[in-house]
C-alpha atoms as a PDB file:
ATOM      1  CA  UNK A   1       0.000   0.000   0.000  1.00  0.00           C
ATOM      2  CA  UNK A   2       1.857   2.820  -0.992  1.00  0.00           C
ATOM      3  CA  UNK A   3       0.576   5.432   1.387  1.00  0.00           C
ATOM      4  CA  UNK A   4       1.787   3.376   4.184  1.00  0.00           C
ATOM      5  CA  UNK A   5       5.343   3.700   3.086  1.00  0.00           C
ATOM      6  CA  UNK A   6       7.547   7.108   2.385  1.00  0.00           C
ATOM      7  CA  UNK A   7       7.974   7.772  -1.374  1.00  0.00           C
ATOM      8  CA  UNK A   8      12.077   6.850  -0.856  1.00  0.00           C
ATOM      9  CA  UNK A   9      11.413   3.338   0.329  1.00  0.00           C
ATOM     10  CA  UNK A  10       9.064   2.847  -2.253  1.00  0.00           C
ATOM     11  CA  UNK A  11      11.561   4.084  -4.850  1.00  0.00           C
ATOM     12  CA  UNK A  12      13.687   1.375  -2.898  1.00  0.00           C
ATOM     13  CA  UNK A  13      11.359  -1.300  -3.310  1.00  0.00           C
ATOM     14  CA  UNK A  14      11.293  -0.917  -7.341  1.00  0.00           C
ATOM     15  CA  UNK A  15      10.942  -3.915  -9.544  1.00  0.00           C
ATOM     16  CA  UNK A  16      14.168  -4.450  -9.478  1.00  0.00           C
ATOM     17  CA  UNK A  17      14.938  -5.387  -5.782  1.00  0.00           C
ATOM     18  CA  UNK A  18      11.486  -7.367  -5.692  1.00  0.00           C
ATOM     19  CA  UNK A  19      13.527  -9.341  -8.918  1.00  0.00           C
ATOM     20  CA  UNK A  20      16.522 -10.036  -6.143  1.00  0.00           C
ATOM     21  CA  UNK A  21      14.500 -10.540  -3.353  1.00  0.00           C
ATOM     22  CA  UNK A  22      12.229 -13.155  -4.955  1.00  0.00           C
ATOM     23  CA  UNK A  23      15.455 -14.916  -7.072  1.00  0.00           C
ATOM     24  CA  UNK A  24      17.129 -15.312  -3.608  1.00  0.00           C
ATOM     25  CA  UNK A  25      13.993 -16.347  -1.702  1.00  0.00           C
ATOM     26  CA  UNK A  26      13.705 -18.933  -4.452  1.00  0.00           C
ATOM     27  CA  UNK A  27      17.227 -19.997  -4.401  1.00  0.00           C
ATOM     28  CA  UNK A  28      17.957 -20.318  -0.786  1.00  0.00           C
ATOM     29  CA  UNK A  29      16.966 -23.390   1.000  1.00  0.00           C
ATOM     30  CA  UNK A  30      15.395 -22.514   4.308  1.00  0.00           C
ATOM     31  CA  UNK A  31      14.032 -25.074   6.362  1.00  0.00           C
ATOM     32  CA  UNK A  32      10.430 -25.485   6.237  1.00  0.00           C
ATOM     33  CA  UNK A  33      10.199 -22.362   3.259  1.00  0.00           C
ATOM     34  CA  UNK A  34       7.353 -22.576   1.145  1.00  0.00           C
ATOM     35  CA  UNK A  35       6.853 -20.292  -1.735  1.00  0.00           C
ATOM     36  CA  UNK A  36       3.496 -20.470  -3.727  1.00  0.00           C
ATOM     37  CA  UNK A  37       2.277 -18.590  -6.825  1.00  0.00           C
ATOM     38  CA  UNK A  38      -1.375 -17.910  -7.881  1.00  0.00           C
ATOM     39  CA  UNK A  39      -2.005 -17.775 -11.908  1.00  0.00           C
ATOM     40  CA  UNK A  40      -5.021 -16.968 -13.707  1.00  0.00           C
ATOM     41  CA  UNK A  41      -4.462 -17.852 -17.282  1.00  0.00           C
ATOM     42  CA  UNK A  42      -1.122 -17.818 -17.393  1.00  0.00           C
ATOM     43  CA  UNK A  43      -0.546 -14.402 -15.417  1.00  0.00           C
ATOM     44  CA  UNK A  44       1.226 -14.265 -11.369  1.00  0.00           C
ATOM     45  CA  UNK A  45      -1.948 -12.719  -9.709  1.00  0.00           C
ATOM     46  CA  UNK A  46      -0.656 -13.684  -5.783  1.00  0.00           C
ATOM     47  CA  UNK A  47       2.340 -15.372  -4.018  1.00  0.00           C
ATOM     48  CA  UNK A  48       2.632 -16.558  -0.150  1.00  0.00           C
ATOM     49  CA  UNK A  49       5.409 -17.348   1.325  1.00  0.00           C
ATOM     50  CA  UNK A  50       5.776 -18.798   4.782  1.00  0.00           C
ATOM     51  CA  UNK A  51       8.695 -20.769   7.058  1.00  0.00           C
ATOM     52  CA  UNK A  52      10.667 -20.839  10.147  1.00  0.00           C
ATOM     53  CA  UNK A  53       9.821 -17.519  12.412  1.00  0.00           C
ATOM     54  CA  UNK A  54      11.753 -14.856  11.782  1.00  0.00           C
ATOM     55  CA  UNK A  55      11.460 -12.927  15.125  1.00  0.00           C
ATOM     56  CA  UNK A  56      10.840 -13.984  18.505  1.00  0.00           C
ATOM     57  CA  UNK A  57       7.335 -12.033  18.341  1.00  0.00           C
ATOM     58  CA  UNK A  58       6.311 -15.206  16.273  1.00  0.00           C
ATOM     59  CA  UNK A  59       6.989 -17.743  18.887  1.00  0.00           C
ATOM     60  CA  UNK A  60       6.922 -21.026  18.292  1.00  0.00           C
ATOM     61  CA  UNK A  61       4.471 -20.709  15.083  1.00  0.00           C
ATOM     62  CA  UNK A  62       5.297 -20.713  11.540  1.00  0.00           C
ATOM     63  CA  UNK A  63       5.800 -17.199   9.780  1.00  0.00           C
ATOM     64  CA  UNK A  64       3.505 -16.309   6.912  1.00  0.00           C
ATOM     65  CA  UNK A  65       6.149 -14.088   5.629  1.00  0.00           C
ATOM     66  CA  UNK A  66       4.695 -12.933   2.285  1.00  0.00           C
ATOM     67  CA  UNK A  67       0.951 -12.926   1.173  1.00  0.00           C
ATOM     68  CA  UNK A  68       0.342 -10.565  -2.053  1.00  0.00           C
ATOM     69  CA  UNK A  69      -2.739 -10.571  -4.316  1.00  0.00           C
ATOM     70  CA  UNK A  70      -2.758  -8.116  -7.487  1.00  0.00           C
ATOM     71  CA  UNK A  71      -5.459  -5.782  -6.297  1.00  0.00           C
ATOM     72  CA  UNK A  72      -7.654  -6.607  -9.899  1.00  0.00           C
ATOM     73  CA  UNK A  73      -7.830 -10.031  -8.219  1.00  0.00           C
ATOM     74  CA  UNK A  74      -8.557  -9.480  -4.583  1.00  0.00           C
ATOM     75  CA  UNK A  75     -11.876 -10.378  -2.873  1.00  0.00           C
ATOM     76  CA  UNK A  76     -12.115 -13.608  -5.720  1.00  0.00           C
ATOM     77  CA  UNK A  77     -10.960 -16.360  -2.866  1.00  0.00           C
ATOM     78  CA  UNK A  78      -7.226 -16.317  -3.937  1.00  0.00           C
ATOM     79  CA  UNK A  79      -5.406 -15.058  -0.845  1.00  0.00           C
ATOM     80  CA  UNK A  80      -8.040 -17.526   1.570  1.00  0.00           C
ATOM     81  CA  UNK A  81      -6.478 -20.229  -0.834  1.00  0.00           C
ATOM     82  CA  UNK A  82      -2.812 -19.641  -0.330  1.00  0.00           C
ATOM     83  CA  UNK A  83      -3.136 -18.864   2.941  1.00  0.00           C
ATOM     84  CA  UNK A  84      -4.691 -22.485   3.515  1.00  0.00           C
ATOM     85  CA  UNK A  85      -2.100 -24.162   1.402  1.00  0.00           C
ATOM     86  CA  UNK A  86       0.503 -22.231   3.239  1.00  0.00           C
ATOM     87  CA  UNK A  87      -1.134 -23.187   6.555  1.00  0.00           C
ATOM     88  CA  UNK A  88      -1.386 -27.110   5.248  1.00  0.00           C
ATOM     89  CA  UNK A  89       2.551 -27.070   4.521  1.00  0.00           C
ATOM     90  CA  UNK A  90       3.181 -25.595   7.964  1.00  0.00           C
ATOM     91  CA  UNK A  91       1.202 -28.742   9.278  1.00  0.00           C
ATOM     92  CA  UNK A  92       3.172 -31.245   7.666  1.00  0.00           C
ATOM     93  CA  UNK A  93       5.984 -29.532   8.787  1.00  0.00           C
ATOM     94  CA  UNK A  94       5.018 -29.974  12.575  1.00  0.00           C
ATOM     95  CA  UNK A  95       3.295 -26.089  13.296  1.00  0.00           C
ATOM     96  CA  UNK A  96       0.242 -26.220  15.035  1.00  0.00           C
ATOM     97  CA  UNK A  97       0.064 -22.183  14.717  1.00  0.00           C
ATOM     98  CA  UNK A  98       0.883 -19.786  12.166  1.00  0.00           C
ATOM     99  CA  UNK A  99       0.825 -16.160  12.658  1.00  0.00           C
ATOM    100  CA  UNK A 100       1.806 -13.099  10.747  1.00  0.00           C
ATOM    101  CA  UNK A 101       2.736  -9.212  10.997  1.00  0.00           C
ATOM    102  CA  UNK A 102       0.820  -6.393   8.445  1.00  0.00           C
ATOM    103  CA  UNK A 103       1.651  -3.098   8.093  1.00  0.00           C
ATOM    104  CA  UNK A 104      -0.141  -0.893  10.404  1.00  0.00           C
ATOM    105  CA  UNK A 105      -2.709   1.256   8.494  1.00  0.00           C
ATOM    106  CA  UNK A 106      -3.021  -2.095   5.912  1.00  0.00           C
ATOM    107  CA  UNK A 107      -6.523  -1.899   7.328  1.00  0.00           C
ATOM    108  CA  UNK A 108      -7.881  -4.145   4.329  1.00  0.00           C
ATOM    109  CA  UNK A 109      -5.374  -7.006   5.324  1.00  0.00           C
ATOM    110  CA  UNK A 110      -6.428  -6.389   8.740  1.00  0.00           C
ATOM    111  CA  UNK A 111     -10.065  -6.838   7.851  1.00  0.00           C
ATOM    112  CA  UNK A 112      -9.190  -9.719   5.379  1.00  0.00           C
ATOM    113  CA  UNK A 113      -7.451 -12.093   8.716  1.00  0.00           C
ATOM    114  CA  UNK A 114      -9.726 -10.738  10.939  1.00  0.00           C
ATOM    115  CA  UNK A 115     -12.344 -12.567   8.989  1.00  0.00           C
ATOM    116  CA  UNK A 116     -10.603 -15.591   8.370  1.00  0.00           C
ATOM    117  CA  UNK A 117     -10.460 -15.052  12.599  1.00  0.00           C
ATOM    118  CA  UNK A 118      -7.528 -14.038  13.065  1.00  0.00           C
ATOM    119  CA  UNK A 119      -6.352 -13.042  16.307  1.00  0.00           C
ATOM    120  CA  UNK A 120      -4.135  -9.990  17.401  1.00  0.00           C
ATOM    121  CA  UNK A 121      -1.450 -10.929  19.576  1.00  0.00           C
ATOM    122  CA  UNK A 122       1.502  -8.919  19.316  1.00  0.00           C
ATOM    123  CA  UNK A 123       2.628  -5.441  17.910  1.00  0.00           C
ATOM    124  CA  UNK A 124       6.441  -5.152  16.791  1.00  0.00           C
ATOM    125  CA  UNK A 125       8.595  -2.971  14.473  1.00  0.00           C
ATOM    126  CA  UNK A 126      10.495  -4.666  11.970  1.00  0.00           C
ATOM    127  CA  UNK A 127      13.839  -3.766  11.596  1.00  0.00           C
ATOM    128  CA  UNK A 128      13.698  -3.725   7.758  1.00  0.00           C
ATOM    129  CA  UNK A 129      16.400  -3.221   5.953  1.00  0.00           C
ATOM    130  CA  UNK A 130      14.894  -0.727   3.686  1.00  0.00           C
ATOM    131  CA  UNK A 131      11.207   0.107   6.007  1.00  0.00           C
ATOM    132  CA  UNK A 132      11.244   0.118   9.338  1.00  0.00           C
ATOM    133  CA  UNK A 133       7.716  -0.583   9.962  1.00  0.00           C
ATOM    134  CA  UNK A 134       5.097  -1.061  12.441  1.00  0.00           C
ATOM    135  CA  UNK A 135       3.279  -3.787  12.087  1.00  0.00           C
ATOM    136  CA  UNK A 136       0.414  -5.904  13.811  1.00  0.00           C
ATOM    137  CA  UNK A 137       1.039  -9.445  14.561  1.00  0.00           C
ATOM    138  CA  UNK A 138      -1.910 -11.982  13.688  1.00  0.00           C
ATOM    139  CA  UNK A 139      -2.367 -15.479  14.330  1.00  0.00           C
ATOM    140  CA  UNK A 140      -3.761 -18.666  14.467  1.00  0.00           C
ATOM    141  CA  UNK A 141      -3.038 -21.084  17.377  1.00  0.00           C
ATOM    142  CA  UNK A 142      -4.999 -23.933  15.812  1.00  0.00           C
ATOM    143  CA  UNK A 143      -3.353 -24.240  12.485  1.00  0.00           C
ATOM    144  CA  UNK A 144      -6.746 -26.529  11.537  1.00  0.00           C
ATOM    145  CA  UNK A 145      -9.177 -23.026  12.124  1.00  0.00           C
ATOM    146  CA  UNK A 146      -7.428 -21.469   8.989  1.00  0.00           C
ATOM    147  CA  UNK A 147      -7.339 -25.040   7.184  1.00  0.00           C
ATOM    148  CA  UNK A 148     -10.639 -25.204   7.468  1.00  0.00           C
ATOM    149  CA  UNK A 149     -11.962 -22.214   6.502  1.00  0.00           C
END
């Protein structure tokens, strides 16, 4: 959401850092890293991305790190759908919770877990390297709510 973010770190977060972001996410081996894409005829409309937690705000619970839906998509059952395949993968990988942070002022994301019943638990700022944000920390401490939604 761009208003959330100053217009420098959006200039920082041009195409071309997502490119080296995304080819090192997808190169690097973490354990437990899951990376999903969403196509609709042939086009990326959404990728999740979840793993090991990141911060100790997280817990024990696996990290939804990334959850992005083109906004010509949204509202069409996409993001519920990654976030259950994310939250199925976490499962298999021993989680029985997942939780994760968004943006404060994302109130759309906010409103989007909060239906899925999401719970606030936490508030943190991540360190960044390029936004230091504050952000809300959501979860789900029965991984099988958000499965079977």
């Amino acid at each position: 959401m761009r208003e959330l973010a100053s217009p420098s770190v959006i200039a920082a977060l041009n195409e071309e850092h997502r490119l080296r972001y995304w080819t090192k996410k997808l190169s690097e081996a973490e354990p437990h890293q899951l990376v999903l894409m969403a196509e609709v005829k042939g086009e990326v409309v959404g990728i999740g991305a979840i793993g090991q937690p990141s911060d100790p705000v997280f817990g024990s619970r696996a990290e939804i790190k990334n959850l992005y839906i083109l906004s010509s998509f949204q509202r069409q059952g996409i993001g519920r759908r990654l976030l259950k395949d994310l939250a199925i993968h976490a499962k298999t990988m021993g989680y029985g919770a997942v939780a994760l942070s968004v943006v404060k002022g994302n109130e759309p994301a906010c409103r989007f877990y909060e239906a899925l019943r999401a719970r606030k638990i936490a508030e943190f700022r991540d360190p960044g390297p390029i936004w230091r944000s504050d952000n809300i920390v959501y979860a789900w401490d029965d991984i099988d709510q958000l499965i079977e939604q």
